[in-house]
C-alpha atoms as a PDB file:
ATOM      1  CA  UNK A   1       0.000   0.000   0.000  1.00  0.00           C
ATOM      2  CA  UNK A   2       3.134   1.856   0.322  1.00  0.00           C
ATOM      3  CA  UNK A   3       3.598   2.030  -3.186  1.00  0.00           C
ATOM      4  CA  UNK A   4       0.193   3.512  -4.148  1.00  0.00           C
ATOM      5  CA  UNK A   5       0.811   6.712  -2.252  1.00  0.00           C
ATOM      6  CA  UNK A   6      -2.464   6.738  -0.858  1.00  0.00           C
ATOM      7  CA  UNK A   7      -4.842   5.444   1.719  1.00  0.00           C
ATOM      8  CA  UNK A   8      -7.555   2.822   0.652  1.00  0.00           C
ATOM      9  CA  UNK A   9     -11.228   3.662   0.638  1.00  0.00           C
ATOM     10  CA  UNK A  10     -11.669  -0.205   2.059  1.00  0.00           C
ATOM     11  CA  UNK A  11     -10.091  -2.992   3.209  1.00  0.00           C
ATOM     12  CA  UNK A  12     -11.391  -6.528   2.348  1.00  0.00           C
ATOM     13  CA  UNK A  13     -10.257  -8.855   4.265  1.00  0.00           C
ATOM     14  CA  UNK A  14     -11.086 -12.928   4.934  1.00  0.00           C
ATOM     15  CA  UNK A  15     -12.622 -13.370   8.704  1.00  0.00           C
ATOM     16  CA  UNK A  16      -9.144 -14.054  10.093  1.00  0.00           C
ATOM     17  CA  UNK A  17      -8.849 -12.091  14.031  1.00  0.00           C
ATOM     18  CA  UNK A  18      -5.312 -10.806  13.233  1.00  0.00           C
ATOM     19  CA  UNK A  19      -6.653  -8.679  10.445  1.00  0.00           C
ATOM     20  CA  UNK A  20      -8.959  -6.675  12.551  1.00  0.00           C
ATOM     21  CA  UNK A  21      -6.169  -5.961  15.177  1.00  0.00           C
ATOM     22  CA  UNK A  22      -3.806  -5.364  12.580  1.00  0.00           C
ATOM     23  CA  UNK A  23      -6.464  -2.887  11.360  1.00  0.00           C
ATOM     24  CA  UNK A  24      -6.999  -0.988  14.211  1.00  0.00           C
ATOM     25  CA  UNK A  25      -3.798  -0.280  15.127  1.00  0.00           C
ATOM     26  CA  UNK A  26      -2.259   0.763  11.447  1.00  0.00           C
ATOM     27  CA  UNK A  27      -6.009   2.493   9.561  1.00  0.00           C
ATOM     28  CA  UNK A  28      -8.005   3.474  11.502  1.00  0.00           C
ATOM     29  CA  UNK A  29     -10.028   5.853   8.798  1.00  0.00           C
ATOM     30  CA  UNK A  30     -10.290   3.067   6.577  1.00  0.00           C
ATOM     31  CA  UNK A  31     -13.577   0.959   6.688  1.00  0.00           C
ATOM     32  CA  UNK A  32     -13.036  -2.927   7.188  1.00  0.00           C
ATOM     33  CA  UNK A  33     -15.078  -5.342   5.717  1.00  0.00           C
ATOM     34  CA  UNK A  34     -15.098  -8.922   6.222  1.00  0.00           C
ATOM     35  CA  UNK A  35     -17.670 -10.595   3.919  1.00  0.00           C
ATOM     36  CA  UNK A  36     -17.369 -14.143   2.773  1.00  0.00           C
ATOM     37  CA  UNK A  37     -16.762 -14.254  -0.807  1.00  0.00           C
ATOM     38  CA  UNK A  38     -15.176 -10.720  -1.878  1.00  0.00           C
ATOM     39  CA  UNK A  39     -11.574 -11.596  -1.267  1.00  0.00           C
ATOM     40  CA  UNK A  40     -11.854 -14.296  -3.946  1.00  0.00           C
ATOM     41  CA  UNK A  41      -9.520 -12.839  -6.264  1.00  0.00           C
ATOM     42  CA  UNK A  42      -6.600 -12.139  -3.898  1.00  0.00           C
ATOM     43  CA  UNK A  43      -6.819 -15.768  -2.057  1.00  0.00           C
ATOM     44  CA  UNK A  44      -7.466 -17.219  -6.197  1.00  0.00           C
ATOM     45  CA  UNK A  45      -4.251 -15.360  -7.362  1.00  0.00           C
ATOM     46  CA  UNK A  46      -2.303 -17.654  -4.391  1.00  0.00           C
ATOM     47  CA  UNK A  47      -4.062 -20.651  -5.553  1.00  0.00           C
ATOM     48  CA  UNK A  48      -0.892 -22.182  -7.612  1.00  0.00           C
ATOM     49  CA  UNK A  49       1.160 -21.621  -4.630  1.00  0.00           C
ATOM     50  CA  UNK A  50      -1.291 -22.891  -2.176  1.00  0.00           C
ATOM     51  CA  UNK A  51      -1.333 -26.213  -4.057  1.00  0.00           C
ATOM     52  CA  UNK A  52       2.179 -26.700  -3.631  1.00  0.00           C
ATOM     53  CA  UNK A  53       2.501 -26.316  -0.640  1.00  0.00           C
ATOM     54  CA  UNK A  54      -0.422 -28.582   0.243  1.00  0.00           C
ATOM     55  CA  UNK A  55       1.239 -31.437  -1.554  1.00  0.00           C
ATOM     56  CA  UNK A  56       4.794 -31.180   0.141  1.00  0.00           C
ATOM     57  CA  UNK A  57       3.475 -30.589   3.555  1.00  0.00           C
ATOM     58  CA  UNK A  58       5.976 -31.131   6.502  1.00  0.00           C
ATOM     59  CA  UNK A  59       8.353 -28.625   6.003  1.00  0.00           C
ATOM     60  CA  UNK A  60      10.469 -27.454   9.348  1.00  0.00           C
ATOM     61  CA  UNK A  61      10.356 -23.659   7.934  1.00  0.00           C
ATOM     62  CA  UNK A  62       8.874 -21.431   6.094  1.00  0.00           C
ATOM     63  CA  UNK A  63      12.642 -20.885   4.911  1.00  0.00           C
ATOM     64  CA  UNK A  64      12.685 -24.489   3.636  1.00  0.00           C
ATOM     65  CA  UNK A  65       9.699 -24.374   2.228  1.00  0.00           C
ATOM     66  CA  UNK A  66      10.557 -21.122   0.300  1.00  0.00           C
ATOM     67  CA  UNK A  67      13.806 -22.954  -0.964  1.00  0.00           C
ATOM     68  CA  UNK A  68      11.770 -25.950  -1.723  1.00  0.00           C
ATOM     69  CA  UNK A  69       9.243 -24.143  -3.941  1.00  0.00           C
ATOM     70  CA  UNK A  70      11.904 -22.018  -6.209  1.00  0.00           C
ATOM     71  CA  UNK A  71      13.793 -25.648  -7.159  1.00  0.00           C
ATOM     72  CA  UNK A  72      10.340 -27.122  -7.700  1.00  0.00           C
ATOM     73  CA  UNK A  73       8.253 -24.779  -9.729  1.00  0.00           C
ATOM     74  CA  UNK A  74      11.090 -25.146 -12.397  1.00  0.00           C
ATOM     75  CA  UNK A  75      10.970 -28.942 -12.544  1.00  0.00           C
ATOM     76  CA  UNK A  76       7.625 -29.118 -11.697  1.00  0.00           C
ATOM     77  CA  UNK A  77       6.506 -28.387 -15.285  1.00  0.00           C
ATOM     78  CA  UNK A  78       8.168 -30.385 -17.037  1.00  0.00           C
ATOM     79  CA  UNK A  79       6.176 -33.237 -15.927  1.00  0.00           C
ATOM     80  CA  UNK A  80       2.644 -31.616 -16.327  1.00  0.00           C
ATOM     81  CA  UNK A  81       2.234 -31.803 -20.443  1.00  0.00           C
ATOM     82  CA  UNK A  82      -0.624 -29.989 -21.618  1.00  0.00           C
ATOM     83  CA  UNK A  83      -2.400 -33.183 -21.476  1.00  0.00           C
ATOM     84  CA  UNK A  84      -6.030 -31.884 -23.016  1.00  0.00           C
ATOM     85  CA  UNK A  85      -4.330 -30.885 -26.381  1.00  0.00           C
ATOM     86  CA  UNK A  86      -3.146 -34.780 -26.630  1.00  0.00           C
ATOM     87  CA  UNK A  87      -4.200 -38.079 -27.254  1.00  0.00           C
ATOM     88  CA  UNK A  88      -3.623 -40.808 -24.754  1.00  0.00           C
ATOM     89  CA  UNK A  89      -1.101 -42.391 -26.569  1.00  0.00           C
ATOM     90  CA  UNK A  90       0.689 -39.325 -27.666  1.00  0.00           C
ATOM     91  CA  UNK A  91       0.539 -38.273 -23.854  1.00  0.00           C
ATOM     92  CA  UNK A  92       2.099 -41.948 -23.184  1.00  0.00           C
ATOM     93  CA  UNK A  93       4.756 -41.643 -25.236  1.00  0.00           C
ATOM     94  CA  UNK A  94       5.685 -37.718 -24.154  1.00  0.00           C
ATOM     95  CA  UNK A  95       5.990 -38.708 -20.600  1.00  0.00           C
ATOM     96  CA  UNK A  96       8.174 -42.060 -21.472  1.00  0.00           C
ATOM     97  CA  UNK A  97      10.481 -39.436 -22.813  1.00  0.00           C
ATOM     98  CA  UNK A  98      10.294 -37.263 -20.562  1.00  0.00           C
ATOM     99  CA  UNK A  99      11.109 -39.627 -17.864  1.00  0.00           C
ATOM    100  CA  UNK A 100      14.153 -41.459 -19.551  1.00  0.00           C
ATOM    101  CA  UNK A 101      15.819 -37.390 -20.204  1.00  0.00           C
ATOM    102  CA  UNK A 102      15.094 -37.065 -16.356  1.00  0.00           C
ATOM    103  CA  UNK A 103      16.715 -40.295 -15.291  1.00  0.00           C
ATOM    104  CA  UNK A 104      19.771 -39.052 -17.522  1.00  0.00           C
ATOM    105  CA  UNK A 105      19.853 -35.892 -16.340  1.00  0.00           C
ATOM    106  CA  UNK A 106      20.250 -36.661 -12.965  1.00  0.00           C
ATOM    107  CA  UNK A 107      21.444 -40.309 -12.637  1.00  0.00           C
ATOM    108  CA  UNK A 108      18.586 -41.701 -11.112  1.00  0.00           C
ATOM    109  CA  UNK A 109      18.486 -44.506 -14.023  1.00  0.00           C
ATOM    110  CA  UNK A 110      22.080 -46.367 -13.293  1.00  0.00           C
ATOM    111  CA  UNK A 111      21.276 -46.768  -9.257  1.00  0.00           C
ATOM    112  CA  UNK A 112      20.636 -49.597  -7.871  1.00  0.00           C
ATOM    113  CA  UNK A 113      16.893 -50.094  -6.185  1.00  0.00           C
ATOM    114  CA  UNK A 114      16.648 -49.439  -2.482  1.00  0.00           C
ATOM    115  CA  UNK A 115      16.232 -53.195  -0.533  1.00  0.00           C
END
């Protein structure tokens, strides 16, 4: 808000206690509202984000989890073809690829299997 150079009119918020404190204490003169659906687009622009961090859940910090997600929205890609614009054996074949440049790549393939 900084970086606007001016105050807000409102302040939309999810029904979180921490944001009304937080509210009271920094803007006073702005009016808070807490309805259900009209933060939508903020918490929708986290969503890619959000999923990622749902699926690797257990990290120690939010450090860790930061340096997890930077190494794994580059990889992360490359095994999510666009699926809808193939046909299943085209997708088949794709990922087989995919997979065998992987195991090159970081030689996964010439290990033994874990007893």
């Amino acid at each position: 808000m900084k970086k606007q150079g001016r105050v807000p009119r409102v302040l939309i918020t999810d029904k979180l206690r921490s944001y009304g404190v937080t509210h009271r204490e920094l803007m006073r003169s702005v009016e808070h509202r807490r309805p259900k659906y009209l933060n939508n687009r903020a918490e929708n622009s986290h969503q890619p984000t959000r999923q990622r961090e749902r699926a690797m859940k257990g990290f120690r910090s939010v450090g860790a989890a930061q340096r997890f997600l930077a190494a794994f929205s580059g990889i992360s890609p490359r095994f999510r073809p666009r699926r809808h614009l193939m046909t299943a054996t085209e997708y088949r074949t794709e990922m087989t690829i995919r997979f065998t440049v992987w195991d090159q790549i970081t030689g996964v393939a010439g290990l033994p299997a874990a007893a």
